[in-house]
N, C-alpha and C. Protein backbone atom coordinates (compact mmCIF):
# COMPACT_ATOMS: atom_id res chain seq x y z
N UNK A 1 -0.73 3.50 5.21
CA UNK A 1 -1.93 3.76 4.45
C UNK A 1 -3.04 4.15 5.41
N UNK A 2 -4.01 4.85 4.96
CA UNK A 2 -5.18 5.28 5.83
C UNK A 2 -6.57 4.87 5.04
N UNK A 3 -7.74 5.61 5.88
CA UNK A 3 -8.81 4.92 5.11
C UNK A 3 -9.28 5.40 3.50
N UNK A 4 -8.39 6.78 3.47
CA UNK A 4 -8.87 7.01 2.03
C UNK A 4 -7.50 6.49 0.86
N UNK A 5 -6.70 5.98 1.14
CA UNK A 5 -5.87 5.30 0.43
C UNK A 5 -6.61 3.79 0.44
N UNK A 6 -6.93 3.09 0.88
CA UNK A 6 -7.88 1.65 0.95
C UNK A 6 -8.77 1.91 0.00
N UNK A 7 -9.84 3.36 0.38
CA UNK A 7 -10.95 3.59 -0.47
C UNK A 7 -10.76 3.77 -1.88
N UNK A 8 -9.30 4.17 -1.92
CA UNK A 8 -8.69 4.62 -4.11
C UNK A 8 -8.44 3.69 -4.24
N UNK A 9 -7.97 2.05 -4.04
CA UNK A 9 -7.76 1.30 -4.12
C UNK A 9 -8.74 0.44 -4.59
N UNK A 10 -9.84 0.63 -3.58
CA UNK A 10 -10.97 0.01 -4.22
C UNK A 10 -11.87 0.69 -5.11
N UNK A 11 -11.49 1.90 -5.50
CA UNK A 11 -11.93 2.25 -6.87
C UNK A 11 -11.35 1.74 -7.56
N UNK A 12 -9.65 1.92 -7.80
CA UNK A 12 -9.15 1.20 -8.77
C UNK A 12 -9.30 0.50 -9.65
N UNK A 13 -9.88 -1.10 -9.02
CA UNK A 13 -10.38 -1.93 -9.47
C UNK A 13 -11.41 -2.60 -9.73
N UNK A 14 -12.12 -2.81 -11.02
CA UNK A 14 -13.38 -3.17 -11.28
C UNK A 14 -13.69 -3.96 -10.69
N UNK A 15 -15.15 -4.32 -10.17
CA UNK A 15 -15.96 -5.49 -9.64
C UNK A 15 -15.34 -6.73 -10.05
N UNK A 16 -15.61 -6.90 -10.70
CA UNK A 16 -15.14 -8.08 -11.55
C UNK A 16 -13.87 -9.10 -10.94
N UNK A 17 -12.95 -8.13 -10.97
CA UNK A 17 -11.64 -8.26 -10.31
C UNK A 17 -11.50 -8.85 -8.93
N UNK A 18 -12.66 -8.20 -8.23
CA UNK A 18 -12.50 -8.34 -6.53
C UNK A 18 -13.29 -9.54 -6.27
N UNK A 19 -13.73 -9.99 -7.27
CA UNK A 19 -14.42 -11.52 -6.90
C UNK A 19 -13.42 -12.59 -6.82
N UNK A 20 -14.07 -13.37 -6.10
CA UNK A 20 -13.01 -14.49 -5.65
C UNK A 20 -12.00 -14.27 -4.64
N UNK A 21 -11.04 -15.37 -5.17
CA UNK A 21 -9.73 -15.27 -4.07
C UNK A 21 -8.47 -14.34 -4.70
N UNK A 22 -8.14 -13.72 -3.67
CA UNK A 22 -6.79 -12.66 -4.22
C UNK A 22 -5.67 -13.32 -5.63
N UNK A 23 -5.75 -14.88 -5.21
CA UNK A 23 -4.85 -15.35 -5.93
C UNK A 23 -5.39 -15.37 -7.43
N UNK A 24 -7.05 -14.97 -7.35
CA UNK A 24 -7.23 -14.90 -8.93
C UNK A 24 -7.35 -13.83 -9.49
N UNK A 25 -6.70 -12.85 -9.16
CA UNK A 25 -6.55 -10.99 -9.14
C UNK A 25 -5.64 -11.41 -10.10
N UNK A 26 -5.78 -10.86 -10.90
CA UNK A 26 -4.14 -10.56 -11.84
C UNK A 26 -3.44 -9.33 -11.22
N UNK A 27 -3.65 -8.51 -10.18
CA UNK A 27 -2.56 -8.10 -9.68
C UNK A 27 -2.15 -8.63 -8.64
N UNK A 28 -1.97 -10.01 -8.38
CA UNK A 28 -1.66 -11.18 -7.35
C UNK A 28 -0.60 -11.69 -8.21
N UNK A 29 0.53 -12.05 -7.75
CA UNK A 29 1.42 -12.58 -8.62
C UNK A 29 2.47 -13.73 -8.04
N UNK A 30 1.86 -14.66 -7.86
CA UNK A 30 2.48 -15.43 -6.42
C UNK A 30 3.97 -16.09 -7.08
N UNK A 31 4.31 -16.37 -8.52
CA UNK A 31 5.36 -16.37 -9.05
C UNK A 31 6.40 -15.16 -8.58
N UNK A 32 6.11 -13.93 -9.03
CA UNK A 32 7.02 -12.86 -8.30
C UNK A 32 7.61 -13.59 -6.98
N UNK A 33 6.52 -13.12 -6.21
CA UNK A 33 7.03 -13.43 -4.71
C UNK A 33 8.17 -14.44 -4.50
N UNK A 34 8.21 -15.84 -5.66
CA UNK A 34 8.59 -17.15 -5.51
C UNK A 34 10.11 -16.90 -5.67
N UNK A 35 9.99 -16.06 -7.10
CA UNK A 35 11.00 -15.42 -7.05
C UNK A 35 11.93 -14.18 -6.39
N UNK A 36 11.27 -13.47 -5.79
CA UNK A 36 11.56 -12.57 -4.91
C UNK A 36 12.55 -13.47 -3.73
N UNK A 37 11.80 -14.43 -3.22
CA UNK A 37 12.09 -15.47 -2.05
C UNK A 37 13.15 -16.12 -2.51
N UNK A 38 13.35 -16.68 -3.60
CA UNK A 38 14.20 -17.92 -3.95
C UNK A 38 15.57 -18.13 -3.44
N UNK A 39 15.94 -19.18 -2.94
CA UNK A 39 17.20 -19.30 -2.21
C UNK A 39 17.38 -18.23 -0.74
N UNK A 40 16.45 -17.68 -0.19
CA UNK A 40 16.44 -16.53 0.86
C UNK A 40 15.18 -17.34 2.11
N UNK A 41 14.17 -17.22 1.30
CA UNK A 41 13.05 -17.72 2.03
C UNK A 41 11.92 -16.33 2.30
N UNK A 42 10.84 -16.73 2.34
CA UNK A 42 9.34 -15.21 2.68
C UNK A 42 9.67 -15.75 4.50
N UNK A 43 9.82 -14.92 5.00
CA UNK A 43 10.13 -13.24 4.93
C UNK A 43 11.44 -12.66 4.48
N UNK A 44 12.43 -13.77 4.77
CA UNK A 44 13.52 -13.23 5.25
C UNK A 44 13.87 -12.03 4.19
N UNK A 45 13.86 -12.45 2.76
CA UNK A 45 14.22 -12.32 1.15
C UNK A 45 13.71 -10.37 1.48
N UNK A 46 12.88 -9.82 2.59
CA UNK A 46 12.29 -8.21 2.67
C UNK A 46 13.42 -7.85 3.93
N UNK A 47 14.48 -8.62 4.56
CA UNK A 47 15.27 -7.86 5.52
C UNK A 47 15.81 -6.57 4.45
N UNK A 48 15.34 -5.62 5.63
CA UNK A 48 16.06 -4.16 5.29
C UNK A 48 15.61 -3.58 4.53
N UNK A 49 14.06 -3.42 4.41
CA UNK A 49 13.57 -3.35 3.33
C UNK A 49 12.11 -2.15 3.73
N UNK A 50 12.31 -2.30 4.87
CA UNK A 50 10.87 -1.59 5.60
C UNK A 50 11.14 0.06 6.02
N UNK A 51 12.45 0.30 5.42
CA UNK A 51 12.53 1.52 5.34
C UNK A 51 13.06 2.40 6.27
N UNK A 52 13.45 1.78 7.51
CA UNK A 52 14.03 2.11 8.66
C UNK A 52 14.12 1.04 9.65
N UNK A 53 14.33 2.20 10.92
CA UNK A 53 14.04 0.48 12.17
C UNK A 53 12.52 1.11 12.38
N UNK A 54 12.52 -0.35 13.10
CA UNK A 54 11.03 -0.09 13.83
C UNK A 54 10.56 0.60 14.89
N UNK A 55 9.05 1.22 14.61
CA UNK A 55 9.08 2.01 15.27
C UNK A 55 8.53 1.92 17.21
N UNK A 56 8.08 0.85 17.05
CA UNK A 56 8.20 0.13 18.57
C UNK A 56 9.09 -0.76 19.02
N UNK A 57 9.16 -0.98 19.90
CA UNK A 57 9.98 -2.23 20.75
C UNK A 57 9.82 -3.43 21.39
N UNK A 58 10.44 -3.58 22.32
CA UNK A 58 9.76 -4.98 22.79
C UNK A 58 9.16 -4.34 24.14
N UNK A 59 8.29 -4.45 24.78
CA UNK A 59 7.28 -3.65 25.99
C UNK A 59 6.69 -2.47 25.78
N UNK A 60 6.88 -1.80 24.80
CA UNK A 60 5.74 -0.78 24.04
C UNK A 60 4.37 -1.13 24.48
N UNK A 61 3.60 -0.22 24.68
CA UNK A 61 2.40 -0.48 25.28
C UNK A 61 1.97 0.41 24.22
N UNK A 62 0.82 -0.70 23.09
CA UNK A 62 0.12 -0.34 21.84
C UNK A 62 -1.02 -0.47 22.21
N UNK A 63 -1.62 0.36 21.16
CA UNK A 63 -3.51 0.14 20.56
C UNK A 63 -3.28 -0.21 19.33
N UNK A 64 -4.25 -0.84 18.95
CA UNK A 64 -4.56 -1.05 17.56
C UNK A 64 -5.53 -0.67 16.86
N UNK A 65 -4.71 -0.11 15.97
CA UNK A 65 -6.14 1.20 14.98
C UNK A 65 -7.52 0.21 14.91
N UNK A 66 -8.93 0.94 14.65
CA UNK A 66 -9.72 0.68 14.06
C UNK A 66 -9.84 0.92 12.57
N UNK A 67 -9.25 0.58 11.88
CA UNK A 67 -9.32 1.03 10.61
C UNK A 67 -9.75 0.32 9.39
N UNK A 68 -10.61 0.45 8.47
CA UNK A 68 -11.40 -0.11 7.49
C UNK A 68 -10.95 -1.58 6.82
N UNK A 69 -11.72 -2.56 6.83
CA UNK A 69 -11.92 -3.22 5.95
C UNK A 69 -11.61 -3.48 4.46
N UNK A 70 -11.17 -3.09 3.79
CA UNK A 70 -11.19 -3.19 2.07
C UNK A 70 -11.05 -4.27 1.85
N UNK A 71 -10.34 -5.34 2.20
CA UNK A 71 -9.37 -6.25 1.57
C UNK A 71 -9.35 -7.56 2.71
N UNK A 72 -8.88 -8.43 2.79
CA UNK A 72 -8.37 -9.39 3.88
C UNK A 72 -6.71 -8.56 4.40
N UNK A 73 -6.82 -8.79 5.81
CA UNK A 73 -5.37 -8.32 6.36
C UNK A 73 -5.34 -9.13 7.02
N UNK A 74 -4.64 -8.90 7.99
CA UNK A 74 -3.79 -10.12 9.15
C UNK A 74 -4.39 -9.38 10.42
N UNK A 75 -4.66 -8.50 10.83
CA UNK A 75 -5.06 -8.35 11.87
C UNK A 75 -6.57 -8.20 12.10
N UNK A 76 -6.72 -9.29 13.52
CA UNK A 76 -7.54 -10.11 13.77
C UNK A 76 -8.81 -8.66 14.27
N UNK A 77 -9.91 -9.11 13.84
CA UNK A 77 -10.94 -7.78 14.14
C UNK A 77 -10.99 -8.03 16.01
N UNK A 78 -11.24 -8.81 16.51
CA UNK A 78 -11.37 -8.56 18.31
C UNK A 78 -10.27 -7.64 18.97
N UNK A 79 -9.04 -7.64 18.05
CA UNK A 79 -8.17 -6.76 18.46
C UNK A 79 -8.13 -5.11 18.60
N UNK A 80 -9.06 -5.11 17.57
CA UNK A 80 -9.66 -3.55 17.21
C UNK A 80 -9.39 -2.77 18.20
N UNK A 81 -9.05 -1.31 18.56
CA UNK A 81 -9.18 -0.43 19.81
C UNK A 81 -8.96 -1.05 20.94
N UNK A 82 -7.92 -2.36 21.05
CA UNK A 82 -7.21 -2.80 22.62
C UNK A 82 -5.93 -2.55 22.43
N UNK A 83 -5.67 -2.35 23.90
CA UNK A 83 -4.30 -2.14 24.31
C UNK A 83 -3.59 -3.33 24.77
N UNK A 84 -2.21 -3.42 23.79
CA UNK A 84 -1.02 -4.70 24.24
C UNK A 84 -0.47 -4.59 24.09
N UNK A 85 0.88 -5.21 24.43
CA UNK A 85 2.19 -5.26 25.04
C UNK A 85 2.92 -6.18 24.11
N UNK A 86 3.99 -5.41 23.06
CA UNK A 86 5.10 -5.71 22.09
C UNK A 86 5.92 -6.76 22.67
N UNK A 87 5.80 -7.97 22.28
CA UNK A 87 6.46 -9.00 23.04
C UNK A 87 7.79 -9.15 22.29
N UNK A 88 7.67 -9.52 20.49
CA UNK A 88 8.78 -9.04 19.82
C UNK A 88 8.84 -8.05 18.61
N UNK A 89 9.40 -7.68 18.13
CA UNK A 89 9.94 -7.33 16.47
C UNK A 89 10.13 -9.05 15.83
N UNK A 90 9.37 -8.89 14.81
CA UNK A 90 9.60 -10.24 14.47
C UNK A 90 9.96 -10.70 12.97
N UNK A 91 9.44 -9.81 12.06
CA UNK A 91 10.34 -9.65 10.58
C UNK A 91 9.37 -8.59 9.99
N UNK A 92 10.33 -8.24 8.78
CA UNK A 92 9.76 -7.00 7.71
C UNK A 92 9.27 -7.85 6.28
N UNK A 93 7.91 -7.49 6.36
CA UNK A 93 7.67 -7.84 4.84
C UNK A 93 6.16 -6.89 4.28
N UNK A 94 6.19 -7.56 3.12
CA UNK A 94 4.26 -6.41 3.00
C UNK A 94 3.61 -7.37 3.76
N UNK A 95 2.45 -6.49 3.57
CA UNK A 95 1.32 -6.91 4.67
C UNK A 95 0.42 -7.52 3.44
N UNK A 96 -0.34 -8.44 4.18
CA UNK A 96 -1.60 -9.13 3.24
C UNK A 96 -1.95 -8.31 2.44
N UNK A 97 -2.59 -7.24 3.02
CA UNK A 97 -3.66 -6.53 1.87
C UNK A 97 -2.63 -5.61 1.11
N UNK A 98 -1.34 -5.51 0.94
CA UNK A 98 -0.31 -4.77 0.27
C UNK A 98 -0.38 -6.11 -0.97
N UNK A 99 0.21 -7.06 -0.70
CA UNK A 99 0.30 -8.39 -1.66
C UNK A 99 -0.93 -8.36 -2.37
N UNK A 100 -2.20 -8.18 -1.67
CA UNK A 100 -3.56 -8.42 -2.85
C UNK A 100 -3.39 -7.48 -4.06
N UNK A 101 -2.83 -6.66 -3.34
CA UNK A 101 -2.71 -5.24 -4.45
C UNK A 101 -1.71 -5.56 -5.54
N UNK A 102 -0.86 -6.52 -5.24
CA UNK A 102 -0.01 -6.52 -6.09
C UNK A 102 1.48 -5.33 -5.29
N UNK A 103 1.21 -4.96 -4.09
CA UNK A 103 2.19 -3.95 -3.94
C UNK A 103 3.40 -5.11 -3.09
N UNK A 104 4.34 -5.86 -3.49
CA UNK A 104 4.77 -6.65 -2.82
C UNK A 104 6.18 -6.06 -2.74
N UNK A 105 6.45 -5.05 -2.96
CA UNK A 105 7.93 -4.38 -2.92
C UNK A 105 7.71 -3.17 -1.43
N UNK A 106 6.77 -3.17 -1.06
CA UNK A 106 6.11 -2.36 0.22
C UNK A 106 6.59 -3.32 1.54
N UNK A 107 7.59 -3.20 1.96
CA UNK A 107 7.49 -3.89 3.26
C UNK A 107 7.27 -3.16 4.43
N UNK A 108 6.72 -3.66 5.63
CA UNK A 108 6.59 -2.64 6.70
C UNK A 108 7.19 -3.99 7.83
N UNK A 109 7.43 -3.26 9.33
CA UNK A 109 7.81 -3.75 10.48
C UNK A 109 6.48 -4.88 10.78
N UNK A 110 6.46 -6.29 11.42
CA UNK A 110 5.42 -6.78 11.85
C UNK A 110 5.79 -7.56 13.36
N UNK A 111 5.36 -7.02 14.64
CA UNK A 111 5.17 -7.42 15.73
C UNK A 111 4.36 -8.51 16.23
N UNK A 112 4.72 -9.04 17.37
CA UNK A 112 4.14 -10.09 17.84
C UNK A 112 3.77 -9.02 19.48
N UNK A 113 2.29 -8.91 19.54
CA UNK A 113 1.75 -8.54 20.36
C UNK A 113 0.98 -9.45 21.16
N UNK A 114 0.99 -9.22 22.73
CA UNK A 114 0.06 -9.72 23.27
C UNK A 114 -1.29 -8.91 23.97
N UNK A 115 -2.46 -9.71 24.24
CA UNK A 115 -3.06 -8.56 24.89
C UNK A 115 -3.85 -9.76 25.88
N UNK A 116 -3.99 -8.95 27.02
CA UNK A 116 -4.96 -10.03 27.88
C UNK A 116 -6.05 -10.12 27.79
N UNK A 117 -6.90 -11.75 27.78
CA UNK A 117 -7.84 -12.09 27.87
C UNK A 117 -8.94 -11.29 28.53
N UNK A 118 -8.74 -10.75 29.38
CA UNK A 118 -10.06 -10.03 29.74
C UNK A 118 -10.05 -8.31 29.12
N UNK A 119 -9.21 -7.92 28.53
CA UNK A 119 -9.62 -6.99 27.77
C UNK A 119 -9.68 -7.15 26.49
N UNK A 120 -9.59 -8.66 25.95
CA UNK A 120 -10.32 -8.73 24.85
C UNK A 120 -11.65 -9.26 25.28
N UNK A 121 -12.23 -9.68 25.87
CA UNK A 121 -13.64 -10.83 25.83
C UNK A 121 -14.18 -10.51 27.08
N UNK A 122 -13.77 -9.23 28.23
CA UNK A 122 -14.44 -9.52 29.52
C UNK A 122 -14.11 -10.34 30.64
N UNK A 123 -14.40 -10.39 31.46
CA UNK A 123 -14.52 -11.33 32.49
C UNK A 123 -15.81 -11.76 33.07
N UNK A 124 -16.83 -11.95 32.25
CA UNK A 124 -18.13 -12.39 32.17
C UNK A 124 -17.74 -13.78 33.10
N UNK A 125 -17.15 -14.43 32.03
CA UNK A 125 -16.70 -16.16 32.22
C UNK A 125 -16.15 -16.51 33.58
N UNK A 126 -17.06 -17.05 34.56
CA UNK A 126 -16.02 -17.61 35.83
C UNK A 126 -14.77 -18.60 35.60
N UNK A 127 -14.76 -19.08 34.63
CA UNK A 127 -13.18 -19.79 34.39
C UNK A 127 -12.07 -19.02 34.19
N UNK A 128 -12.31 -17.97 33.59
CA UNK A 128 -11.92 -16.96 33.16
C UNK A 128 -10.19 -16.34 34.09
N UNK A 129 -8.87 -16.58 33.53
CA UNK A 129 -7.96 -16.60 34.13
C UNK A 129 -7.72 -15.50 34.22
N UNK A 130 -7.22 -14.60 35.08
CA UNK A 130 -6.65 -13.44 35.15
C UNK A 130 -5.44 -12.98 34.44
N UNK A 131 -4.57 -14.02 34.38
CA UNK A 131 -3.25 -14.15 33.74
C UNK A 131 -3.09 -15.06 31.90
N UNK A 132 -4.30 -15.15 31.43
CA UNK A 132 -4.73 -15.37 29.97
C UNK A 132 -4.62 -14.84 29.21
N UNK A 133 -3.25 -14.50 28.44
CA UNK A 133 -2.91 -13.82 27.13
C UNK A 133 -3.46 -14.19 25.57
N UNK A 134 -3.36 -13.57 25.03
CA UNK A 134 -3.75 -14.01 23.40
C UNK A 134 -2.73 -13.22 22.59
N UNK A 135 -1.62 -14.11 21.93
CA UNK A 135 -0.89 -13.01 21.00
C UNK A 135 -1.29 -13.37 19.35
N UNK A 136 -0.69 -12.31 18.84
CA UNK A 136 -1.39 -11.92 17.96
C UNK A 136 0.00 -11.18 16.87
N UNK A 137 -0.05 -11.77 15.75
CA UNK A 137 1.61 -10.87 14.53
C UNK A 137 0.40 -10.06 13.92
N UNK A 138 1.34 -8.80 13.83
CA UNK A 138 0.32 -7.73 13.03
C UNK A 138 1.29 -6.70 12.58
N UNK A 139 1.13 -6.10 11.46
CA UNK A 139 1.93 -5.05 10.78
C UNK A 139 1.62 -2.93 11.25
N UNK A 140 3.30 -2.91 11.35
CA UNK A 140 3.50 -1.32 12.13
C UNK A 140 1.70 -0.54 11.78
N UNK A 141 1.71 -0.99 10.65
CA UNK A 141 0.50 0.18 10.63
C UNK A 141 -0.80 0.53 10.79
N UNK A 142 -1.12 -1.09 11.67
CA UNK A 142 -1.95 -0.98 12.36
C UNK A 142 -2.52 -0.74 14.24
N UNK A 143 -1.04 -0.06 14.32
CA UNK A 143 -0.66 0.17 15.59
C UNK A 143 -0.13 1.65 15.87
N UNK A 144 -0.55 2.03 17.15
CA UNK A 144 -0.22 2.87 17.57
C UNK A 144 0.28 3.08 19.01
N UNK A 145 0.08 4.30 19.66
CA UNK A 145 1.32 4.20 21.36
C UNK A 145 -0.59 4.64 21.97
N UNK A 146 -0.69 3.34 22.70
CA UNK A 146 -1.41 3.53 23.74
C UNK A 146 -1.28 4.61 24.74
């Protein structure tokens, strides 16, 4: 998805709707999911489901898009426009703001990235370790090849 697919999205749906918590969206359907899962378990219940393999690996050297707001997602805003290092492939399922939508048959690839501490926050800080990672699970499509 890009920023003008987010933006039809939030036309979509009336004001009204977007108040509160996702879970009180009637296109939130946390029964589905329950059932989707049942006897499998979230994530596992989306293996093979993301439409191919993935499209990074494990030592891929990523950025992570800057890309709009609409909704709650999983990836953390300090991450925005830094570069890190694909530690694993870690399972296929939708992404947060796919589920708010109600799009829970959408699965994509989601990685476990790391990125170092001083290119997220600086090295302002004299404590400040050289070797200080921060990882971070985030979905294929908010990533790209550094």
């Amino acid at each position: 998805m890009n920023k003008n697919d987010y933006a039809g999205l939030a036309m979509e749906v009336d004001a009204h709707e977007c108040s509160g918590k996702a879970v009180d969206s009637p296109m939130y359907d946390r029964l589905r999911i329950a059932e989707i899962a049942e006897g499998v378990g979230d994530p596992q219940c989306y293996k093979g489901k993301a439409g191919g393999p993935p499209r990074f690996k494990v030592g891929d050297q990523l950025r992570v898009k800057d890309l709009p707001d609409v909704f709650y997602n999983q990836t953390p805003g300090y991450t925005r426009g830094v570069a890190g290092t694909v530690l694993s492939v870690v399972y296929e399922s939708p992404t947060p703001e796919d589920e708010a939508w109600g799009r829970i048959n959408q699965a994509e690839w989601f990685y476990l990235v790391s990125f170092r501490h001083v290119d997220l926050w600086g090295a302002d800080d004299p404590d400040t370790n050289p070797n200080d990672t921060v990882q971070a699970e985030m979905p294929e499509r908010w990533l790209e090849p550094a």
